[in-house]
Structure formats: structure tokens, C-alpha cells
N, C-alpha and C. Protein backbone atom coordinates (compact mmCIF):
# COMPACT_ATOMS: atom_id res chain seq x y z
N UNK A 1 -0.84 6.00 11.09
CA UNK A 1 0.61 6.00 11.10
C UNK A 1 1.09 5.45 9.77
N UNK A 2 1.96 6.13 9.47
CA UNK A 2 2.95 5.46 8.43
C UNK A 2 3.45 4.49 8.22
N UNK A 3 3.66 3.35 8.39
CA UNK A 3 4.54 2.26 8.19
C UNK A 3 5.45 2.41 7.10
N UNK A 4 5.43 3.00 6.17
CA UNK A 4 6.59 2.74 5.06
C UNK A 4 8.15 2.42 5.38
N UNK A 5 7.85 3.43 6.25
CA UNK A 5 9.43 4.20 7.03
C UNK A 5 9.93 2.88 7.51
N UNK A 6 8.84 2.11 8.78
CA UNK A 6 9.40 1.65 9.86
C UNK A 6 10.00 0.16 9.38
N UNK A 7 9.13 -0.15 8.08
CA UNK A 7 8.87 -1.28 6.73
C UNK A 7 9.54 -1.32 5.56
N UNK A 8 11.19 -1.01 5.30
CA UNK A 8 10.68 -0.76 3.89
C UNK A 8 11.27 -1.63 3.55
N UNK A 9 11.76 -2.66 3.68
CA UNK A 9 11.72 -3.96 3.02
C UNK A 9 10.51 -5.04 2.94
N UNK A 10 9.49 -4.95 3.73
CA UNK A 10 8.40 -5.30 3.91
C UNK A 10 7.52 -5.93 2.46
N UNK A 11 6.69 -7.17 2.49
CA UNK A 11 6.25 -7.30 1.27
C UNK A 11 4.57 -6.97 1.80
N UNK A 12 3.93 -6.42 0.90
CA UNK A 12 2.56 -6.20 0.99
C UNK A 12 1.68 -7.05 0.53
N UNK A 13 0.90 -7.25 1.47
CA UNK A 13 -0.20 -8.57 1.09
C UNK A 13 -1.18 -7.90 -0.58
N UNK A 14 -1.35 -8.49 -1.33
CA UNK A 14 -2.53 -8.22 -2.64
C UNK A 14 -0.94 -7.24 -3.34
N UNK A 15 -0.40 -6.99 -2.97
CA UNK A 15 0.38 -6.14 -3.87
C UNK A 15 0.86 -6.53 -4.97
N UNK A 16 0.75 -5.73 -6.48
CA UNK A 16 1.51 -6.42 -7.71
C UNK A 16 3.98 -7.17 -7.49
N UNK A 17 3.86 -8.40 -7.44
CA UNK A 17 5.00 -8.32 -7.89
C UNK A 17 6.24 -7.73 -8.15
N UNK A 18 5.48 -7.08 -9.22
CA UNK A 18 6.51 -6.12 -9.90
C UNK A 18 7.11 -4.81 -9.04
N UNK A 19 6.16 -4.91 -8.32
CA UNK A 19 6.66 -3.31 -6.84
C UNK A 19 5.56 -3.54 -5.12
N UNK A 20 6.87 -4.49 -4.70
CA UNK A 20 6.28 -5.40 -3.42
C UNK A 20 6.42 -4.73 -2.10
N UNK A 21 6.71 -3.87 -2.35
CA UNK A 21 7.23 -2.98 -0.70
C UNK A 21 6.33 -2.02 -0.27
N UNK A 22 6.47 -1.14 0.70
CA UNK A 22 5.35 -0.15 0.84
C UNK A 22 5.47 0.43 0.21
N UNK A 23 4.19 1.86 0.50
CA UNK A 23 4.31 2.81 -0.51
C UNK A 23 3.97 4.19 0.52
N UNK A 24 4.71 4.92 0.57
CA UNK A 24 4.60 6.17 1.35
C UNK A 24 3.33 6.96 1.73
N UNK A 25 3.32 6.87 2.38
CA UNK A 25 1.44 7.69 2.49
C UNK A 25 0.53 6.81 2.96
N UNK A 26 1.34 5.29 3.23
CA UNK A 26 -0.34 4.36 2.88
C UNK A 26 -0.03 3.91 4.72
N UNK A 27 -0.94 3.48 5.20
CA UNK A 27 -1.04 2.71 6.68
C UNK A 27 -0.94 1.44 6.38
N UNK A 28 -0.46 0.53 7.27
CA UNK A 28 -0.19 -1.05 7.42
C UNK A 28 -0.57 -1.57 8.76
N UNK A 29 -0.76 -2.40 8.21
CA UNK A 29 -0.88 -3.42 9.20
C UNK A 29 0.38 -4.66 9.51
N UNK A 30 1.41 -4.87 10.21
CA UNK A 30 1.83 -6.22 10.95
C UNK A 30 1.53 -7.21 10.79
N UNK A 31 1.45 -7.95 10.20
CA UNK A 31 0.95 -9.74 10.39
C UNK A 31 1.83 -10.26 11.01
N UNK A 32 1.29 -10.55 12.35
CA UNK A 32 2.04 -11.69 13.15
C UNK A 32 1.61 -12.93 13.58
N UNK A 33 2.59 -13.70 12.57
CA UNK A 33 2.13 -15.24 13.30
C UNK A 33 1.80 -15.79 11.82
N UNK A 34 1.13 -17.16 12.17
CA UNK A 34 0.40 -18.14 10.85
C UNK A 34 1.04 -17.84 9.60
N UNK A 35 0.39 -18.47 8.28
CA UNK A 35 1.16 -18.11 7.59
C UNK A 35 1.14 -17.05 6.67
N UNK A 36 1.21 -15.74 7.44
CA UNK A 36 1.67 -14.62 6.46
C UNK A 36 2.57 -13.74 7.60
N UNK A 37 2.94 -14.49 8.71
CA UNK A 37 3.76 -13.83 9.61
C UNK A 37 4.52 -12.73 8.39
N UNK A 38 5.11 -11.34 9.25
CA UNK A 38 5.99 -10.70 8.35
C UNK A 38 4.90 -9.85 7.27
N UNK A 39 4.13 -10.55 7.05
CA UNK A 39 3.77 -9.54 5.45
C UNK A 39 2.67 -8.52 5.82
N UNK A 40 2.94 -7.59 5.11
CA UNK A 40 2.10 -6.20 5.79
C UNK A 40 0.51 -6.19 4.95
N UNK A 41 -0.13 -5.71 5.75
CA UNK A 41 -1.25 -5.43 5.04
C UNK A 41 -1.79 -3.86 4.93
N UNK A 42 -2.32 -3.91 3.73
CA UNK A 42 -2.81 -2.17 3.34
C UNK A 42 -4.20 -1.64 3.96
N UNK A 43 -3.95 -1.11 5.51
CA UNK A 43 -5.39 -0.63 6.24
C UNK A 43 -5.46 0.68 5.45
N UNK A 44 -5.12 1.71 4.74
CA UNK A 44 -5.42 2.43 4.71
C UNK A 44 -6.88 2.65 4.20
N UNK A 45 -7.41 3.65 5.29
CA UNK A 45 -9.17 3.94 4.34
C UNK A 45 -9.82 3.11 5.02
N UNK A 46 -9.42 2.33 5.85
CA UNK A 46 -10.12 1.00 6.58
C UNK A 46 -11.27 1.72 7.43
N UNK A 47 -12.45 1.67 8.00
CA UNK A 47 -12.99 2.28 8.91
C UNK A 47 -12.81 1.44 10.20
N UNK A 48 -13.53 2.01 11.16
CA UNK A 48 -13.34 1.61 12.83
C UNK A 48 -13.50 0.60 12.45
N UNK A 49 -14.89 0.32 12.39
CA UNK A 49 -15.33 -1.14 12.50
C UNK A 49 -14.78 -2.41 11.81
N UNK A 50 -13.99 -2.17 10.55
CA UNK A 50 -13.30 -2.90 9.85
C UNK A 50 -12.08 -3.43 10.17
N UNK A 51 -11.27 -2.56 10.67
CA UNK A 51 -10.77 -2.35 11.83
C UNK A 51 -10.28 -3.69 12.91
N UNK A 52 -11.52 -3.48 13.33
CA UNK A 52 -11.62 -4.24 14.22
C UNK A 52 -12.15 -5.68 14.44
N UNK A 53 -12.99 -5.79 13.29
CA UNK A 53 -13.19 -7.05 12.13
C UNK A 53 -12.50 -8.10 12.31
N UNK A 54 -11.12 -7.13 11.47
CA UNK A 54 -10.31 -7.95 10.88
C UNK A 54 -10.41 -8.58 9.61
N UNK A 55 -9.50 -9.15 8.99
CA UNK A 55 -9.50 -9.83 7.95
C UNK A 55 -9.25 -11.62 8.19
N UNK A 56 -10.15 -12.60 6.90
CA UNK A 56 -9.76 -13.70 6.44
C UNK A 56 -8.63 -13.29 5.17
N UNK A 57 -7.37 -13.54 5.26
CA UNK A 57 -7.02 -13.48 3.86
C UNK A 57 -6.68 -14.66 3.13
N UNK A 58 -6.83 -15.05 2.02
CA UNK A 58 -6.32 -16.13 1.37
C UNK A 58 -4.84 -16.26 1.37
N UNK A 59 -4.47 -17.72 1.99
CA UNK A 59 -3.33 -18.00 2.71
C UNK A 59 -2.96 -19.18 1.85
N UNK A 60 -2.09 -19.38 0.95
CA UNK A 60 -1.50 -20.77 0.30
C UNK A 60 -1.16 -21.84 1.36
N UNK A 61 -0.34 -21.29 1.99
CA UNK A 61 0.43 -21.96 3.08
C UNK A 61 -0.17 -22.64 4.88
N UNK A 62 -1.68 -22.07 4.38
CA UNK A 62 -2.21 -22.36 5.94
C UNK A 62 -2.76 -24.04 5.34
N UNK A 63 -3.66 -24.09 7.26
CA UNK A 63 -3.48 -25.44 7.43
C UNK A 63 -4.83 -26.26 5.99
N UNK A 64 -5.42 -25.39 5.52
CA UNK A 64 -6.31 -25.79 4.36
C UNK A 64 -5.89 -25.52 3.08
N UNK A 65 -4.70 -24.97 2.70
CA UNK A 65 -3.95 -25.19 1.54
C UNK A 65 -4.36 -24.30 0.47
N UNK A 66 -4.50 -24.41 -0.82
CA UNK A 66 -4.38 -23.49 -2.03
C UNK A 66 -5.98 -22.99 -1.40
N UNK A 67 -6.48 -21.53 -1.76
CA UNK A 67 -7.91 -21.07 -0.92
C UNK A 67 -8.39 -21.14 0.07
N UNK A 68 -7.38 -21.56 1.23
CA UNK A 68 -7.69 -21.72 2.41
C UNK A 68 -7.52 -20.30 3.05
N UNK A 69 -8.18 -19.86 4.27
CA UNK A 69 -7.57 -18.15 4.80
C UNK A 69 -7.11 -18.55 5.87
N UNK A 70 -6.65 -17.09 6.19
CA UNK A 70 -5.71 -17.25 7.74
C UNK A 70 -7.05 -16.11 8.10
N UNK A 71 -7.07 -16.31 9.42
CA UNK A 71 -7.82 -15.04 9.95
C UNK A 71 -7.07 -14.29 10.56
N UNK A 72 -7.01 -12.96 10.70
CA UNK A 72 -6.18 -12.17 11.46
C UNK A 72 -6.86 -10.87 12.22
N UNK A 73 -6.24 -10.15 13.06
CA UNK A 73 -7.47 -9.28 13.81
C UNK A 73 -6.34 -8.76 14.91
N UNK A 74 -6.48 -7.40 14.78
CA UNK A 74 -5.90 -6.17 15.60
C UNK A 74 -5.54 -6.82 16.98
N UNK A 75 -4.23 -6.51 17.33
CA UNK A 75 -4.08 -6.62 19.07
C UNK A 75 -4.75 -5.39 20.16
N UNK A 76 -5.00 -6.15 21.17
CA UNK A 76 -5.93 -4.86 21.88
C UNK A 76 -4.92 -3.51 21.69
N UNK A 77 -5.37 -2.41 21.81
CA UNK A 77 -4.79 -1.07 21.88
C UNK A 77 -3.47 -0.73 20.79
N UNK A 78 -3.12 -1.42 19.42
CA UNK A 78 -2.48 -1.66 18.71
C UNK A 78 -3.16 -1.82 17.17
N UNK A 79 -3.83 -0.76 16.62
CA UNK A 79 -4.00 -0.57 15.50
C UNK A 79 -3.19 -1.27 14.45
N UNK A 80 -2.07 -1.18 14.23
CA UNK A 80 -1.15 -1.76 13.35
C UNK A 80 -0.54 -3.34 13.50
N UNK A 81 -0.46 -3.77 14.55
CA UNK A 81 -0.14 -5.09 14.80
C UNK A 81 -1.66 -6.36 14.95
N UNK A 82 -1.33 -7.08 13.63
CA UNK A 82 -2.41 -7.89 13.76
C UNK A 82 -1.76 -9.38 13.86
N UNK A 83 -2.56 -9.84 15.25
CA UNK A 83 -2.15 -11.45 15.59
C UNK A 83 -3.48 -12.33 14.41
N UNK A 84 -2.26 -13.68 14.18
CA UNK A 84 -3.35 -14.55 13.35
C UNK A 84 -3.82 -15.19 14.34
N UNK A 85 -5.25 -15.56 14.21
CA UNK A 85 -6.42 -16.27 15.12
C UNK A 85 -6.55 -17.83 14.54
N UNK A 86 -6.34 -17.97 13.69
CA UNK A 86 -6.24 -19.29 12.74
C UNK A 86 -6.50 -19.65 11.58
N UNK A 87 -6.94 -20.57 11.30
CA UNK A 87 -7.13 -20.66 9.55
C UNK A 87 -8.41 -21.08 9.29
N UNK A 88 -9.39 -21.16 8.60
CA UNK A 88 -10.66 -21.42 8.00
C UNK A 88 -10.56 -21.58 6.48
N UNK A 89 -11.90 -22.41 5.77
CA UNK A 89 -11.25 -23.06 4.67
C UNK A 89 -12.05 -22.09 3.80
């Protein structure tokens, strides 16, 4: 699915600065919760299993500070909406 559309004020996690919003064509992910509630992430190209993984991303703001991650990981039956699980250092 698209997210651009549903997103387009949205800021993208790893994205340059200079052009922070989606980009048409690409899939997202939801971050809900901890601290990157709100900010989208770029699944596109992701496979199943990655998927379903999930990501640690480097989180300034979580409970371990500058290099600390948030973990985050797909809601059941919801490809695009990812709940944060917590933080790790």
C-alpha cells in the first residue's frame, strides 16, 4: 500500500532533511507509540520475514538516550502499523 497519500505531512524515519515527507510509490510503515510515535518508516522492498522482525531504530529520545533504539514490530494482521515494544541500548 501506498502511504504517501494517506501521510503527506508525515516525517520519514533516515530521511534527508532537506525533503522529509513521503515519497509516492514507496510503502510505510506507522510508528506508534515510544519515541518515534508519528514518524513513518520506509518498508518498501522489505521481505516477509523482515517484516515481521521488525526494527531496533536509533531513538535520541528513548529511555537510553543519544544511541539508544526503540524496538518496533508490526501489529497482528496490519502490515503498516507498527507498535513500539520498548527501548534497548
Amino acid at each position: 500500500m501506498d502511504r504517501g497519500d494517506e501521510f503527506p505531512e508525515g516525517r520519514v524515519y533516515g530521511q534527508d532533511h532537506s525533503r522529509p515527507g513521503p515519497v509516492p510509490g514507496r510503502d510505510y510503515a506507522d510508528l506508534i507509540g515510544g519515541p518515534l510515535d508519528g514518524v513513518l518508516l520506509d518498508i518498501t522492498g522489505w521481505t516477509a520475514q523482515e517484516l515481521q522482525a521488525g526494527a531496533a531504530l536509533i531513538a535520541e529520545a528513548g529511555h537510553y538516550g543519544a544511541g539508544g533504539r526503540a524496538r518496533y514490530g508490526p501489529r497482528p494482521g496490519e502490515r503498516n502499523r507498527w507498535d513500539w515494544a520498548g527501548d534497548t541500548p
